[in-house]
C-alpha atoms as a PDB file:
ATOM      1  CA  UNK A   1      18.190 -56.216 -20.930  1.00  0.00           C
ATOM      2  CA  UNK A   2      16.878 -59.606 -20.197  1.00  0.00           C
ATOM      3  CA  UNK A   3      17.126 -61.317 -23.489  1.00  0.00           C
ATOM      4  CA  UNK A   4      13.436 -61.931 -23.268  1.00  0.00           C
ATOM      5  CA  UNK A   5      13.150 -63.171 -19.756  1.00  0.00           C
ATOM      6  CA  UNK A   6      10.041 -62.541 -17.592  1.00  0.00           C
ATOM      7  CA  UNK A   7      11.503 -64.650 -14.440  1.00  0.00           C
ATOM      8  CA  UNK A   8      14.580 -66.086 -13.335  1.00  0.00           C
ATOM      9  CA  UNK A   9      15.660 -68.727 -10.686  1.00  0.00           C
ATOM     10  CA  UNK A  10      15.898 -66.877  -7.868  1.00  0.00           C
ATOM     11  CA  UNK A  11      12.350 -64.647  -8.450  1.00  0.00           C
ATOM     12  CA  UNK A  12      10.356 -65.700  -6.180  1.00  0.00           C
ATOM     13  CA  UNK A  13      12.496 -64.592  -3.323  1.00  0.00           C
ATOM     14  CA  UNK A  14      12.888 -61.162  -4.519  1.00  0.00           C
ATOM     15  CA  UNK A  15       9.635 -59.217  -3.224  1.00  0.00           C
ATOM     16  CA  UNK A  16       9.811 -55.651  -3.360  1.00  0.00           C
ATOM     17  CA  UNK A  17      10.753 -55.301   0.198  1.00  0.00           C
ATOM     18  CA  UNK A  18      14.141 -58.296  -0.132  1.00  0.00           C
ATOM     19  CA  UNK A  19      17.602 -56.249   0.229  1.00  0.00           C
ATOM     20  CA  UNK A  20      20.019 -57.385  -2.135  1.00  0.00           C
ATOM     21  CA  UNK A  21      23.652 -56.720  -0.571  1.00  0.00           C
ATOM     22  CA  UNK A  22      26.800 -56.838  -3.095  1.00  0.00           C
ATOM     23  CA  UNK A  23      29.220 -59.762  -2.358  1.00  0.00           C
ATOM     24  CA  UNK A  24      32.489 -58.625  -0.880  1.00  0.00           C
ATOM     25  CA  UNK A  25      34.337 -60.051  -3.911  1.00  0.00           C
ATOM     26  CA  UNK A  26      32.238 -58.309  -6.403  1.00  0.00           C
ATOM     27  CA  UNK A  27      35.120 -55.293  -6.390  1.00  0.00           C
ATOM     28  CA  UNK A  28      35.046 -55.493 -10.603  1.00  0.00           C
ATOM     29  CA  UNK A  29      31.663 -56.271 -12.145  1.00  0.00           C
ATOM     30  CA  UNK A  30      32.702 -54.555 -15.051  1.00  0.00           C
ATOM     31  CA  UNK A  31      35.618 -56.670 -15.720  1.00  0.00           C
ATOM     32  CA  UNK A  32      32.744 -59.517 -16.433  1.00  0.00           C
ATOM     33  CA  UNK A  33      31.929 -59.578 -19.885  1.00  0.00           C
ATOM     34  CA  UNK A  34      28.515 -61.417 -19.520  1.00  0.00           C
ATOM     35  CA  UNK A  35      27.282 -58.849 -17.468  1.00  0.00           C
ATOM     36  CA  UNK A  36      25.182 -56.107 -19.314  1.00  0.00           C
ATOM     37  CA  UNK A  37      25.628 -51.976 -17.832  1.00  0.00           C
ATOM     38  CA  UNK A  38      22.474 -52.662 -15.477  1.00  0.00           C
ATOM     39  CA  UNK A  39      24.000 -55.205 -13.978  1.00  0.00           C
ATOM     40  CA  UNK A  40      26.858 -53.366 -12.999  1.00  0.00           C
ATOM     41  CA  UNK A  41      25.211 -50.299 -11.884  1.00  0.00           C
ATOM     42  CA  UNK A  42      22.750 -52.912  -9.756  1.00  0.00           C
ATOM     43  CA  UNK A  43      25.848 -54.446  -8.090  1.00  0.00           C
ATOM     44  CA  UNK A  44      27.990 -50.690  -7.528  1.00  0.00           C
ATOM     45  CA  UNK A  45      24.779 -49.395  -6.273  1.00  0.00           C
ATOM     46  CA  UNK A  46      24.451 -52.448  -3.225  1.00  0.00           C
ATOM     47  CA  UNK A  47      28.306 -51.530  -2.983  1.00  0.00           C
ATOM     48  CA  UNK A  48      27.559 -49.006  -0.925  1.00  0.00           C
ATOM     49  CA  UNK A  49      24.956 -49.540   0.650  1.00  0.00           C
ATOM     50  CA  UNK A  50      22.188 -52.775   0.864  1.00  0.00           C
ATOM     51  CA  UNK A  51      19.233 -51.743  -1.131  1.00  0.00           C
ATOM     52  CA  UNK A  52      15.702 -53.224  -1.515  1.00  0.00           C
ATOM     53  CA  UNK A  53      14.471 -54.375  -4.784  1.00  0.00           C
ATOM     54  CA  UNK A  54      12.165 -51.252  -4.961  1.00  0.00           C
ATOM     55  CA  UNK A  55      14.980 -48.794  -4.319  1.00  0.00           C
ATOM     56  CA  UNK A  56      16.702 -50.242  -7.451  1.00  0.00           C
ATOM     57  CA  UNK A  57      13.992 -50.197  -9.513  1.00  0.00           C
ATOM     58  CA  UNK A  58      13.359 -46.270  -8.573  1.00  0.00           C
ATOM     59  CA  UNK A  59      17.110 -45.640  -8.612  1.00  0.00           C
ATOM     60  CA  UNK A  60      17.610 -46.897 -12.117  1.00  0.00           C
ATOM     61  CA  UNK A  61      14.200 -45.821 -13.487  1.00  0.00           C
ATOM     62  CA  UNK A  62      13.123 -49.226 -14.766  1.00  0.00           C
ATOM     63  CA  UNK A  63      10.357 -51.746 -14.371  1.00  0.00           C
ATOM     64  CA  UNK A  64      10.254 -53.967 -11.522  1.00  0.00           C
ATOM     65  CA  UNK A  65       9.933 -56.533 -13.293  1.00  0.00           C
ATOM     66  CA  UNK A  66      13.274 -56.288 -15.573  1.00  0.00           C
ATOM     67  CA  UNK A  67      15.200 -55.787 -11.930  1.00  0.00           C
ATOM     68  CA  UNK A  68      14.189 -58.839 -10.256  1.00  0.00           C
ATOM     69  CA  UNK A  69      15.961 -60.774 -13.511  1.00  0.00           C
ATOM     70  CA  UNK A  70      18.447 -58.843 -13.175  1.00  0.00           C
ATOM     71  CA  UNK A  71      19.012 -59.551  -9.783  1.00  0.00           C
ATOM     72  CA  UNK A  72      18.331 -63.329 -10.208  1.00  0.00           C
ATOM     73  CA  UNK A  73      20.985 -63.501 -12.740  1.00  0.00           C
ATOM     74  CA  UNK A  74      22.997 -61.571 -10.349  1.00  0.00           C
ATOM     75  CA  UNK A  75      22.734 -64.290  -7.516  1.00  0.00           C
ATOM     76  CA  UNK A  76      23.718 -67.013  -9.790  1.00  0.00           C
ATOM     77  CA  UNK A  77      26.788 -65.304 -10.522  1.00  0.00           C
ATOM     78  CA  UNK A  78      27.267 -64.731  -6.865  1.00  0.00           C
ATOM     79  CA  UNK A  79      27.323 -60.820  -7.170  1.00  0.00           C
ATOM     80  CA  UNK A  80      24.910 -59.981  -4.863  1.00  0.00           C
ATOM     81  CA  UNK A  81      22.673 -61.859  -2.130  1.00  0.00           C
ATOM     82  CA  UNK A  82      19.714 -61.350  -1.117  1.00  0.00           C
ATOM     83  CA  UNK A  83      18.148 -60.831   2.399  1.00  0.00           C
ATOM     84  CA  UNK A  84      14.550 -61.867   2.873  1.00  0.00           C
ATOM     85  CA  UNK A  85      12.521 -59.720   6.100  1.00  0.00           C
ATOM     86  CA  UNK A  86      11.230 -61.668   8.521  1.00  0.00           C
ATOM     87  CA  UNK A  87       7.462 -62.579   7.618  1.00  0.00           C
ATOM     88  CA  UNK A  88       5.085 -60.908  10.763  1.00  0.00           C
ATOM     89  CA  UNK A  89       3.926 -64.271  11.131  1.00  0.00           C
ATOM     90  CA  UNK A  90       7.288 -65.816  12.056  1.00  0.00           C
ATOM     91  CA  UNK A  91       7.711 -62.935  14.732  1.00  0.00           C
ATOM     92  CA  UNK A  92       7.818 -63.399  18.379  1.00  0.00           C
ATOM     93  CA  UNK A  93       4.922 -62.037  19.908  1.00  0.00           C
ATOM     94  CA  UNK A  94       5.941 -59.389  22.584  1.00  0.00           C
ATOM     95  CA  UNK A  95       2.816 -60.553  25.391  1.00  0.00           C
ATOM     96  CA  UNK A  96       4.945 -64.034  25.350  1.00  0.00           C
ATOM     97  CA  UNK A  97       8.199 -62.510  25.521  1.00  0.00           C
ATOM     98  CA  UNK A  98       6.792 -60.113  28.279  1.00  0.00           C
ATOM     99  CA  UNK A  99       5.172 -63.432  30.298  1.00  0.00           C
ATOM    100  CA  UNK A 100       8.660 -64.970  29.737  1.00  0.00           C
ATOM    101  CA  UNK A 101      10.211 -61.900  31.721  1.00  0.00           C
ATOM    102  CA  UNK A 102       7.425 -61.903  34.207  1.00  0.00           C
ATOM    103  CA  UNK A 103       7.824 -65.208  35.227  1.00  0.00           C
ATOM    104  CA  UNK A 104      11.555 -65.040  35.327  1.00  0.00           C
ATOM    105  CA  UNK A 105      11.447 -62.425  37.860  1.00  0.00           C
ATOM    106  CA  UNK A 106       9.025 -64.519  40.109  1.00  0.00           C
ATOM    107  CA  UNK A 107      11.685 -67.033  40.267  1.00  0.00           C
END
């Protein structure tokens, strides 16, 4: 399924928690002839619906692993793309946003 691949380009965006969401001009991944029967079930699967990396790898029974280079070579064929969460570090803490209120209404 990978032709011996253990990582692709676009692996180390794709933790277990990225949702990969089908491109809205991915209508025929079948008519692709590069594209192997995972592929396509990867890309009608986030037709759908987005899905995380882990819900793929459930949904289609296989390793983790295999489905992140399948979903790397995905991206570079612009099939899917893939949404990263928000790291909790990079989130706005809600005591500033609460002190930002406060202080608004004191104006």
């Amino acid at each position: 399924m990978t032709r011996g691949r253990t990582t692709s380009a676009a692996q180390h965006r794709l933790d277990l928690i990225a949702v990969v969401v089908a491109e809205p001009h991915a209508d025929d991944p079948e008519a692709d002839s590069t594209l192997s029967p995972e592929h396509v079930d990867i890309v009608g699967l986030c037709r759908h619906a987005p899905q995380s990396v882990a819900e793929l790898s459930a949904e289609l029974d296989l390793p983790i692993g295999v489905v992140r280079v399948l979903i790397g070579d995905l991206v570079d064929s612009e099939f899917v793309h893939v949404n990263r969460p928000v790291p909790p570090a990079e989130l706005v803490d809600e005591s500033i946003l609460r002190d930002v209120i406060n202080g608004l209404r004191a104006l």
